[in-house]
N, C-alpha and C. Protein backbone atom coordinates (compact mmCIF):
# COMPACT_ATOMS: atom_id res chain seq x y z
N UNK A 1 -21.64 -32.76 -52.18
CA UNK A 1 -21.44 -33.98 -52.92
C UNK A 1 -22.67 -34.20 -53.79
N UNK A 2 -22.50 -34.40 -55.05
CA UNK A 2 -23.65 -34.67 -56.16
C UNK A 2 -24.36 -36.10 -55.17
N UNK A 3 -26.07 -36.00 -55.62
CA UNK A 3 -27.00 -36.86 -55.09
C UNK A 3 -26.50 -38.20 -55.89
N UNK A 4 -26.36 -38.20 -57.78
CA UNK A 4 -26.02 -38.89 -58.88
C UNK A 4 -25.54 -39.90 -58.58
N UNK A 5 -24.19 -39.46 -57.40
CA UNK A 5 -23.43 -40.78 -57.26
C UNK A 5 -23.79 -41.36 -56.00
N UNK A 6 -24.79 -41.41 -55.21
CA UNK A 6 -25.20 -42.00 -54.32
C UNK A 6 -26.65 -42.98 -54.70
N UNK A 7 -27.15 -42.30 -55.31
CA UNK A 7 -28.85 -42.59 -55.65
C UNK A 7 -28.80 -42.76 -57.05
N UNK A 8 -28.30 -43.88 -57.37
CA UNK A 8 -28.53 -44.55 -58.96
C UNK A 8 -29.94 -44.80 -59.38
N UNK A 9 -31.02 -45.01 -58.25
CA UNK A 9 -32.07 -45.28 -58.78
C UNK A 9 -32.61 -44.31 -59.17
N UNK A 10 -32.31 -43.01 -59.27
CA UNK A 10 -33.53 -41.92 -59.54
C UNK A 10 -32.28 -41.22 -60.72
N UNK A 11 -32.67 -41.57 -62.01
CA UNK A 11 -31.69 -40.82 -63.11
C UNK A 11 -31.81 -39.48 -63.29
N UNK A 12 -33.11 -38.85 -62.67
CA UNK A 12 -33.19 -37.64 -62.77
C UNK A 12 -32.21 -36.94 -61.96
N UNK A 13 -31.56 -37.60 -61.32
CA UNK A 13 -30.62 -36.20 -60.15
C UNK A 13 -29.63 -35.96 -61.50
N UNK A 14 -29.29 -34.82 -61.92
CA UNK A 14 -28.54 -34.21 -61.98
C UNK A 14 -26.79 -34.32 -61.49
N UNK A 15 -25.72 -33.89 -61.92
CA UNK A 15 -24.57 -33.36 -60.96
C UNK A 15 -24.82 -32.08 -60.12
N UNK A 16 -25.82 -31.43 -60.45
CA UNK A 16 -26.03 -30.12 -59.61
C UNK A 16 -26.75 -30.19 -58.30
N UNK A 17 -27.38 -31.54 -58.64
CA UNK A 17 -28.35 -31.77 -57.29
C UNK A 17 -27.30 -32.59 -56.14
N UNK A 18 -27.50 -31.36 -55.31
CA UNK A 18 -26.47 -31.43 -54.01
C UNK A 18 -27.11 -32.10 -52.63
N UNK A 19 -26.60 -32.30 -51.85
CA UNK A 19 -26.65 -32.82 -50.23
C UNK A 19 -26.55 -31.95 -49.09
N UNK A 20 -28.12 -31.47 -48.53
CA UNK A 20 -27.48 -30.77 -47.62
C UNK A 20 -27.84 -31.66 -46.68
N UNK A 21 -27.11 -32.12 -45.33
CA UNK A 21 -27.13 -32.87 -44.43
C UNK A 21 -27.09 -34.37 -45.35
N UNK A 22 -28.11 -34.72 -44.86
CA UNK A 22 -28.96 -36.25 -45.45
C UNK A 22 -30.05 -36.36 -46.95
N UNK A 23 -30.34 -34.68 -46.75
CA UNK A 23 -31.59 -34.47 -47.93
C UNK A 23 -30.47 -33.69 -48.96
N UNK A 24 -31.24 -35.08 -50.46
CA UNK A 24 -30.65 -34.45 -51.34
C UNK A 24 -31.93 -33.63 -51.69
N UNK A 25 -31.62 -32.45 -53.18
CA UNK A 25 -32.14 -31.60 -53.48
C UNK A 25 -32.15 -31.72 -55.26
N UNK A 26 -33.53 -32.18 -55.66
CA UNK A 26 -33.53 -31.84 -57.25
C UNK A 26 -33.78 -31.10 -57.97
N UNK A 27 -32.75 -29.85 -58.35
CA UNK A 27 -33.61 -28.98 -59.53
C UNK A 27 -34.71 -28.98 -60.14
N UNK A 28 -34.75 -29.98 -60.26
CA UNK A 28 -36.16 -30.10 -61.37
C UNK A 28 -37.63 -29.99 -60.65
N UNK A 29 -37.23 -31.06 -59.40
CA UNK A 29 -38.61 -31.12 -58.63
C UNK A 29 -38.06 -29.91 -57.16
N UNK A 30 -38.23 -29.02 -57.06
CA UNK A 30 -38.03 -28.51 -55.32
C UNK A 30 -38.34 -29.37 -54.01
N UNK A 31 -39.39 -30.33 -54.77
CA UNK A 31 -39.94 -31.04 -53.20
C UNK A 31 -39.34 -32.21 -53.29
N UNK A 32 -39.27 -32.70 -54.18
CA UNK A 32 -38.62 -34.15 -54.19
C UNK A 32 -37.66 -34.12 -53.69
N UNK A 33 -38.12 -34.96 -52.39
CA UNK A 33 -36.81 -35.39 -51.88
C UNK A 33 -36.15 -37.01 -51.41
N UNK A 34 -35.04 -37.14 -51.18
CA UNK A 34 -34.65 -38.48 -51.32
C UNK A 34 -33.93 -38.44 -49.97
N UNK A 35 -33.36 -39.60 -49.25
CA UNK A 35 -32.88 -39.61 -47.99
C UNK A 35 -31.78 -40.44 -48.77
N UNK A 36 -30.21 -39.30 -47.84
CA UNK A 36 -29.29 -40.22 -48.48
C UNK A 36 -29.31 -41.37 -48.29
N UNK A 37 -28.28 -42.31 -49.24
CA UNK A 37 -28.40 -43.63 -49.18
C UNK A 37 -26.75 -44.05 -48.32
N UNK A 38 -26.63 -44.43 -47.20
CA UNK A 38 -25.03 -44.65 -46.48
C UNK A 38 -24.67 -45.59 -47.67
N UNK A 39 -23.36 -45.78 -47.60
CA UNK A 39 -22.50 -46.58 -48.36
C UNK A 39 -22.51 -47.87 -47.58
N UNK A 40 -22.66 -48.02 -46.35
CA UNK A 40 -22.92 -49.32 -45.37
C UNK A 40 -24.34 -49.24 -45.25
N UNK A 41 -25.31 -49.67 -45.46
CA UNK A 41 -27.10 -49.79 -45.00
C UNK A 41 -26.76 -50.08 -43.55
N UNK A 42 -27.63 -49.56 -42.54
CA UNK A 42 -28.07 -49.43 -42.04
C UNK A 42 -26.56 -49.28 -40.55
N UNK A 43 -25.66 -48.53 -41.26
CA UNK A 43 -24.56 -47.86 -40.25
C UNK A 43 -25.39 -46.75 -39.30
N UNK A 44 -25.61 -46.43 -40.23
CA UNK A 44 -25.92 -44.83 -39.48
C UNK A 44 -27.37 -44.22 -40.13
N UNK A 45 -27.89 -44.35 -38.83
CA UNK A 45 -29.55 -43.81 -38.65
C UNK A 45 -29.18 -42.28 -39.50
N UNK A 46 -30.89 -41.93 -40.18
CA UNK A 46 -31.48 -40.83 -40.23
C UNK A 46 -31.42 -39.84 -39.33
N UNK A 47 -30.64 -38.63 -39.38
CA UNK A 47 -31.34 -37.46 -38.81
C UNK A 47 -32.28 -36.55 -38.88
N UNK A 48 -33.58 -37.06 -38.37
CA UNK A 48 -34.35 -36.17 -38.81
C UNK A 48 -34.62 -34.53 -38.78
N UNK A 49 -33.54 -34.17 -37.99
CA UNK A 49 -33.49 -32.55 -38.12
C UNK A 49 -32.62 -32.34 -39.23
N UNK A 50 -32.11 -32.76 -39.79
CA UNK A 50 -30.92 -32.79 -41.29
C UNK A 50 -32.59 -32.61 -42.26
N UNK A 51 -33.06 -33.87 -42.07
CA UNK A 51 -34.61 -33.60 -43.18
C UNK A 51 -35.37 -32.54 -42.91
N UNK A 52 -35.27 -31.76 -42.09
CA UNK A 52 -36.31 -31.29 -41.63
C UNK A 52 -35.82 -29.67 -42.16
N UNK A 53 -34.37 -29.43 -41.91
CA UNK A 53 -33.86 -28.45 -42.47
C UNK A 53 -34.10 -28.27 -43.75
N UNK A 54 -33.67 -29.73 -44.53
CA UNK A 54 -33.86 -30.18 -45.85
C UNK A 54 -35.05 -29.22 -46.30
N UNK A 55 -35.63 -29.79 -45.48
CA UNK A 55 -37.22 -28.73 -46.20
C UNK A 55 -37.14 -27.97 -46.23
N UNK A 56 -37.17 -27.42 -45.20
CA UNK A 56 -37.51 -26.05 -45.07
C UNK A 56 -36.29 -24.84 -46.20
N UNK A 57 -35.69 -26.00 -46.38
CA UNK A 57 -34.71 -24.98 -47.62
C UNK A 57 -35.08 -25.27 -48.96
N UNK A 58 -35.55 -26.66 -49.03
CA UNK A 58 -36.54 -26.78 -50.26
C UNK A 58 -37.88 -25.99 -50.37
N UNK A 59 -38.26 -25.37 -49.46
CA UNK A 59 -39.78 -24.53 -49.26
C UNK A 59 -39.05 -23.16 -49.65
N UNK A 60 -37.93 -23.17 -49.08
CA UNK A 60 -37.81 -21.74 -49.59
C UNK A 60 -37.15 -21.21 -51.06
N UNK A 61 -36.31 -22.32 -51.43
CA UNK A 61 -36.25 -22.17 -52.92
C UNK A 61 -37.33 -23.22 -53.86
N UNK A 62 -38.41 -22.98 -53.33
CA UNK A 62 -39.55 -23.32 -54.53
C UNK A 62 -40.42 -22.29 -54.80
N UNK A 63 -40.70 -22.50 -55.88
CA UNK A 63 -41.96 -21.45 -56.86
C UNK A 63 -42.94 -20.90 -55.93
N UNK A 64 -43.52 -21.71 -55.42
CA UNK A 64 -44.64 -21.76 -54.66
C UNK A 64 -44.14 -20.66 -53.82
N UNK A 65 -43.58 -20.91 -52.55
CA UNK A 65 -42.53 -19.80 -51.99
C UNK A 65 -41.94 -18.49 -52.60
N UNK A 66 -41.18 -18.75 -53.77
CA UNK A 66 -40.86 -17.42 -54.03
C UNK A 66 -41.71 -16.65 -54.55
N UNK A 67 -43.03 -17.11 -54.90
CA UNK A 67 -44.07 -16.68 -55.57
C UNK A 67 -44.90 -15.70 -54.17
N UNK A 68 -45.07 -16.31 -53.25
CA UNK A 68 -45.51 -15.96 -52.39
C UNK A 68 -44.81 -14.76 -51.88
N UNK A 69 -43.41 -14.88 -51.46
CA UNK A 69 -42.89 -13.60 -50.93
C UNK A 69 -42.63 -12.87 -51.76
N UNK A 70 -42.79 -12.94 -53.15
CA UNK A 70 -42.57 -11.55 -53.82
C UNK A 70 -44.26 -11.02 -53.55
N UNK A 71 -45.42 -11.13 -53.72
CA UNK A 71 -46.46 -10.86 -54.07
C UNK A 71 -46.49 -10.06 -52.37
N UNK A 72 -46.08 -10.69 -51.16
CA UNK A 72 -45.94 -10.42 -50.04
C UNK A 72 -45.03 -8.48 -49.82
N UNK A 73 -43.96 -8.83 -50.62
CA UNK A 73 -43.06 -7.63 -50.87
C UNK A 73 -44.16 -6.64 -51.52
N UNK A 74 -45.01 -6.76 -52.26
CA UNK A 74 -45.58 -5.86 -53.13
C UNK A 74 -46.56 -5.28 -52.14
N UNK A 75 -47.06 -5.74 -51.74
CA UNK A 75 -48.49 -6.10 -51.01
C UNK A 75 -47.78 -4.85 -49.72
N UNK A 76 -47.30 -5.18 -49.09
CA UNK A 76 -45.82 -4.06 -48.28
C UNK A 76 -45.62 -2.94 -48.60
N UNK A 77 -44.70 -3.03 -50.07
CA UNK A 77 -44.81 -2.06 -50.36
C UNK A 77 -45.27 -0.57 -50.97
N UNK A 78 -46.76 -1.25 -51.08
CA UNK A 78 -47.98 0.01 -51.35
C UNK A 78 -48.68 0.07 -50.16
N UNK A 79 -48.64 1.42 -49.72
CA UNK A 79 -48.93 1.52 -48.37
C UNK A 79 -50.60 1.34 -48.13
N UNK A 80 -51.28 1.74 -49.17
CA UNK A 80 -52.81 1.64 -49.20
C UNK A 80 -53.17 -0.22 -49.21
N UNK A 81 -52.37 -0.97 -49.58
CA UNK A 81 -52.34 -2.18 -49.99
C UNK A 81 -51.97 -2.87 -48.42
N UNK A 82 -50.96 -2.66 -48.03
CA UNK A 82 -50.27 -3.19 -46.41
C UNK A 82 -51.61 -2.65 -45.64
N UNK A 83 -52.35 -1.42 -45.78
CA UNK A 83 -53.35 -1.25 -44.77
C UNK A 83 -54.00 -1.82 -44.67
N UNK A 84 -54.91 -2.46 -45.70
CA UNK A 84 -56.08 -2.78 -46.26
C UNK A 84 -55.71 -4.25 -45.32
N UNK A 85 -54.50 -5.16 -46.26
CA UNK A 85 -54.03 -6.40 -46.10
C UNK A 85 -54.05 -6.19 -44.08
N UNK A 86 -53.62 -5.43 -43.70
CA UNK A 86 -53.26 -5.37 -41.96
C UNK A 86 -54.79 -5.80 -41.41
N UNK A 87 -55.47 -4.74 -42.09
CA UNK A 87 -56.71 -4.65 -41.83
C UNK A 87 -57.41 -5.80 -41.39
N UNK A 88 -56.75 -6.45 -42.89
CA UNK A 88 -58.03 -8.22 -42.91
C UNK A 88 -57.51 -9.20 -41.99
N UNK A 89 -56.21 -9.07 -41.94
CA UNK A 89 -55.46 -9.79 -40.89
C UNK A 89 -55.58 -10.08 -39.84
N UNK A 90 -56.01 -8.56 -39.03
CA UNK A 90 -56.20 -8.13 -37.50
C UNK A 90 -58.02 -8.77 -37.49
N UNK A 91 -58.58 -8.42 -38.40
CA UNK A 91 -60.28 -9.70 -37.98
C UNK A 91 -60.39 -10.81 -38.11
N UNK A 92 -59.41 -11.23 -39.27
CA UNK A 92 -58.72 -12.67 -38.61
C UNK A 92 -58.54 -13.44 -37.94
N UNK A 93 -57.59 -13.00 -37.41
CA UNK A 93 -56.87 -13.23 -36.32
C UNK A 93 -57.57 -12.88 -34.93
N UNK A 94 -58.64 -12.21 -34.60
CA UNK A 94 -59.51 -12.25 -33.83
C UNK A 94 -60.59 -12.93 -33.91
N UNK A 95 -60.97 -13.38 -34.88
CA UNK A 95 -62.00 -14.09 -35.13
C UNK A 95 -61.54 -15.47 -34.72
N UNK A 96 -60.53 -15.91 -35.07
CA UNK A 96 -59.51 -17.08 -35.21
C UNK A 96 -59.12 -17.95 -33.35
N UNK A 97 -58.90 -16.10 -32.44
CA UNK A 97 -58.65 -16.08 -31.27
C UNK A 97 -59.99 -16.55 -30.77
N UNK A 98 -60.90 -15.95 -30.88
CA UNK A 98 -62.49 -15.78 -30.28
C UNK A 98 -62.67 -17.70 -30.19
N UNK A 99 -62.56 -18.10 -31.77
CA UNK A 99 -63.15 -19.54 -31.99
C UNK A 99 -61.96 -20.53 -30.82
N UNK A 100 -60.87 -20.68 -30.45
CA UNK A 100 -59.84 -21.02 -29.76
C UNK A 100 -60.14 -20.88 -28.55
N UNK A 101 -60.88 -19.84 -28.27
CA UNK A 101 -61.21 -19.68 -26.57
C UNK A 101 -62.55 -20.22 -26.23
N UNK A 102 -63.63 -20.64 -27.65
CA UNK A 102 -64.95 -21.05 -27.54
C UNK A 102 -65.74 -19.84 -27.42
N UNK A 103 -65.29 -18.46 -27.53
CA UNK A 103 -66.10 -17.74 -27.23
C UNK A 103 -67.44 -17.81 -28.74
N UNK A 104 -68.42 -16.95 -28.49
CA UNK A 104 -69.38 -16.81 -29.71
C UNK A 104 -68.97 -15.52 -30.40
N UNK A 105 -69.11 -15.78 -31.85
CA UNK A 105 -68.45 -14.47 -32.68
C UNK A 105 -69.96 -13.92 -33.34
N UNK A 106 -69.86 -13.19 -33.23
CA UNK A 106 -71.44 -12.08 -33.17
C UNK A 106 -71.94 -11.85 -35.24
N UNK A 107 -72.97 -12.07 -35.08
CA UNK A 107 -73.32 -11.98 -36.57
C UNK A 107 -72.54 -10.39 -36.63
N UNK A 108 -72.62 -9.39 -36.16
CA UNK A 108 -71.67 -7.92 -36.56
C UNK A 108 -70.00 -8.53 -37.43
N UNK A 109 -69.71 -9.26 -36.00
CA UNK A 109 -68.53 -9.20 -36.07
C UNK A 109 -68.21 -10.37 -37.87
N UNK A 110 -68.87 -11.02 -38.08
CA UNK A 110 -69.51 -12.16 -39.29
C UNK A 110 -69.14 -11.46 -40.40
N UNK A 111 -70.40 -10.32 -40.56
CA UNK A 111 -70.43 -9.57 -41.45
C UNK A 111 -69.64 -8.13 -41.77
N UNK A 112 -68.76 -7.99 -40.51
CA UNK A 112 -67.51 -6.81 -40.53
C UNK A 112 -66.55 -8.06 -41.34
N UNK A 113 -66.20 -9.13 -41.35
CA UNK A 113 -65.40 -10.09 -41.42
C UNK A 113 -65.73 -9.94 -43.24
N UNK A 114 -66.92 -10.37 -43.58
CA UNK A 114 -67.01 -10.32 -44.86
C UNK A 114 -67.04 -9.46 -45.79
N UNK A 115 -67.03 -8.07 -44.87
CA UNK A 115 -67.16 -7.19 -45.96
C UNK A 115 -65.95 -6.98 -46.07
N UNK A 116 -64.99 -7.10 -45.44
CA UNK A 116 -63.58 -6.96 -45.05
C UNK A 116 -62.84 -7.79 -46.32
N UNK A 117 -62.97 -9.49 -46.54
CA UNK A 117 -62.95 -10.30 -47.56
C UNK A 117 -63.11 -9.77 -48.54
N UNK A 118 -64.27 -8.80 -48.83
CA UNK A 118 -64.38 -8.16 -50.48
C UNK A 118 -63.83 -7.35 -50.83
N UNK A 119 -63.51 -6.31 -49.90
CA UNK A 119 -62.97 -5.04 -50.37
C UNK A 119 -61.08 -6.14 -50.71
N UNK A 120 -60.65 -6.97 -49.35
CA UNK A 120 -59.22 -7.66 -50.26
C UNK A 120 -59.34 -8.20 -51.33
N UNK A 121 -60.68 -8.82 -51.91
CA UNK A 121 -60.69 -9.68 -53.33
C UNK A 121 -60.61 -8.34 -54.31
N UNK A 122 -61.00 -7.28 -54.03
CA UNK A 122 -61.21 -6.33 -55.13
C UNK A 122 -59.69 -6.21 -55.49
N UNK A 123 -58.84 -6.22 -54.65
CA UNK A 123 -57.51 -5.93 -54.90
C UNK A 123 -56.84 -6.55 -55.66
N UNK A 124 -55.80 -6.23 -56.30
CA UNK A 124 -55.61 -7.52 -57.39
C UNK A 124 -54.09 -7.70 -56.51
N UNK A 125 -53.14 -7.19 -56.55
CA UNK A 125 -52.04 -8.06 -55.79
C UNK A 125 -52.61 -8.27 -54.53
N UNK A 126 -53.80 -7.96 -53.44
CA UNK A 126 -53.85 -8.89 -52.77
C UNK A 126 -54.24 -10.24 -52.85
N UNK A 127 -55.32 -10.21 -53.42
CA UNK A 127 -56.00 -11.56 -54.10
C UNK A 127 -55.07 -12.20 -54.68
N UNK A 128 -53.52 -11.90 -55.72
CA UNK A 128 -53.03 -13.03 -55.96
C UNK A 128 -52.09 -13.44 -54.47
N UNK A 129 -52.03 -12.21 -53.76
CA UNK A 129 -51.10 -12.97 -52.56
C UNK A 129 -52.00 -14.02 -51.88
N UNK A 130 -53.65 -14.09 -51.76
CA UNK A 130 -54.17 -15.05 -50.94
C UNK A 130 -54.23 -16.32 -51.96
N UNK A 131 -54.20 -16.01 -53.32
CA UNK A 131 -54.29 -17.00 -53.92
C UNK A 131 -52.70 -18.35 -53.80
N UNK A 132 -51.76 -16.99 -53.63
CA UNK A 132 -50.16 -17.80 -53.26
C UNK A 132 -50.57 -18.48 -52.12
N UNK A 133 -50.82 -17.71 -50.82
CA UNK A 133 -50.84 -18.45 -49.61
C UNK A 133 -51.48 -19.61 -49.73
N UNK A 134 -52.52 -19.96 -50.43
CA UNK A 134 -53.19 -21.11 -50.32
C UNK A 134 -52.53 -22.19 -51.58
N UNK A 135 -51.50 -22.03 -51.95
CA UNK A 135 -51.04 -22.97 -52.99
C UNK A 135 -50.22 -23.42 -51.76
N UNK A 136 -49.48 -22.47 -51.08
CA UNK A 136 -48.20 -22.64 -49.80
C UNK A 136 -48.76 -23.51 -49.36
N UNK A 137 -50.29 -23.17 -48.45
CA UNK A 137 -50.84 -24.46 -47.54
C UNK A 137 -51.02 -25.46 -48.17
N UNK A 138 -51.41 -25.54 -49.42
CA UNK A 138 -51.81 -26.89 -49.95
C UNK A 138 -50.32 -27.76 -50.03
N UNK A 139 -49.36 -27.12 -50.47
CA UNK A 139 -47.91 -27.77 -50.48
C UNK A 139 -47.76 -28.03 -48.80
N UNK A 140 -47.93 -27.60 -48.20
CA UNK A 140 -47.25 -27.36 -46.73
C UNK A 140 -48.30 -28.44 -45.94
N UNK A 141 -49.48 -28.93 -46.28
CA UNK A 141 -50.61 -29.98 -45.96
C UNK A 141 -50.10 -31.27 -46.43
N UNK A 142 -49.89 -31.29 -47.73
CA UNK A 142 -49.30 -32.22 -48.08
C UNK A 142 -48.21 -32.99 -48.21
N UNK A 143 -47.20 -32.05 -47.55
CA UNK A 143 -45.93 -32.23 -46.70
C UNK A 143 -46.10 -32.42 -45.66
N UNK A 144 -46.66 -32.35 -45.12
CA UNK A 144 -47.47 -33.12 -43.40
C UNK A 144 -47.60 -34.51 -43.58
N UNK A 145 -48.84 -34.58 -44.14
CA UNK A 145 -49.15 -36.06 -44.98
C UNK A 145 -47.87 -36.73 -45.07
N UNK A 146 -47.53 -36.58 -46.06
CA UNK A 146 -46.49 -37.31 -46.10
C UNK A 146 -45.60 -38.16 -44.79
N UNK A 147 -45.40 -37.01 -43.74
CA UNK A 147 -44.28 -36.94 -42.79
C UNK A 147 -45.16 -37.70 -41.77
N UNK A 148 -46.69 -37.47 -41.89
CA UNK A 148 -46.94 -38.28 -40.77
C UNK A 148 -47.96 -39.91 -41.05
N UNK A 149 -47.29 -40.00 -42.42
CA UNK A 149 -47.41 -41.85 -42.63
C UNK A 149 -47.10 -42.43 -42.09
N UNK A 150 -46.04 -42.74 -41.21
CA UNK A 150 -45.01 -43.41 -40.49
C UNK A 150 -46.51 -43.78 -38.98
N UNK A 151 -46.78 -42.60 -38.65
CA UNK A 151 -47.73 -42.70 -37.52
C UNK A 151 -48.98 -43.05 -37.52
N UNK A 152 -49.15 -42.63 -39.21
CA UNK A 152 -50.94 -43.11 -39.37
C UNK A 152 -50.50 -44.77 -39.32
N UNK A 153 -49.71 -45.44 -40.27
CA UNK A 153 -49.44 -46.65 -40.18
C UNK A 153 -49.49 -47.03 -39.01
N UNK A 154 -48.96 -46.51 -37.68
CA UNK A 154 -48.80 -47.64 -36.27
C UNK A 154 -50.56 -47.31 -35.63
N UNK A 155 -50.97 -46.33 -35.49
CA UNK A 155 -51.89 -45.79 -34.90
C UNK A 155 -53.18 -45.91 -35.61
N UNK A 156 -53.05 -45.85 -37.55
CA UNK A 156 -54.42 -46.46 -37.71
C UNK A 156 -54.69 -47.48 -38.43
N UNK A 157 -53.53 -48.34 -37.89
CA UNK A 157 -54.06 -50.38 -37.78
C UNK A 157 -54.82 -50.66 -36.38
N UNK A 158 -54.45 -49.59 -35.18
CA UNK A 158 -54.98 -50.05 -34.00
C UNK A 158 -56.22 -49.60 -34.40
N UNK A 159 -57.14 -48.84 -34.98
CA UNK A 159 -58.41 -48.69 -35.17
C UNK A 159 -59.03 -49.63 -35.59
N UNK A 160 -58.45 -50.29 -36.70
CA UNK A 160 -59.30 -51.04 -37.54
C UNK A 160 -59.73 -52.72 -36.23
């Protein structure tokens, strides 16, 4: 069902911008999203796993996203490139483990870590894949934010 004829206030929807569950979806913006509007207010509660899907299908048909898994595909499919990328991953991800358990990570292990970082910046589709991933997090941070207003509101009036 078009968003158009539910949500008069936002002229940008389109007839193409559809409903999946509760979340409509705007061409124009991928993230923008709107919570349907019932034809009775306040019949029938929000599902928040309907929104939640919502997203995650808006994450996957946005730029940001498809930008990412193609650069991801590339990165794969040159095998000198997947090594390298495995490579930086696996000190990572140990380094990542080490800090989680409190253990101490050894100036070696510091500077295996960084030299590791340069040889991926030298790369050019890797470097734009880390450059994607971090547009992802910044979208994917700020889609947090968002979702968890509801809680900063109850939880940080009790601070003040």
């Amino acid at each position: 069902m078009p968003c158009k004829e539910y949500v008069k206030e936002y002229p940008d929807f389109t007839d193409r911008d559809e409903f999946v569950g509760n979340v409509c979806y705007s061409g124009k913006e991928p993230f923008f999203l709107a919570v349907k509007l019932e034809k009775e207010v306040g019949k029938m509660g929000v599902n928040l796993y309907d929104v939640a899907y919502g997203v995650e299908k808006a994450i996957r048909e946005s730029d940001e996203f498809k930008q990412l898994k193609q650069l991801y595909d590339q990165v794969n499919n040159d095998q000198g490139a997947k090594k390298l990328f495995e490579s930086f991953r696996n000190i990572q991800l140990s380094l990542q483990q080490k800090q989680m358990m409190g253990e101490d990570i050894s100036q070696e292990e510091v500077e295996q870590a960084q030299r590791q970082v340069a040889l991926v910046q030298q790369h050019p589709t890797i470097a734009r894949l880390m450059e994607a991933e971090q547009r992802m997090s910044v979208v994917i941070g700020e889609l947090n934010q968002i979702m968890l207003k509801p809680l900063e509101e109850i939880y940080g009036s009790m601070q003040q």
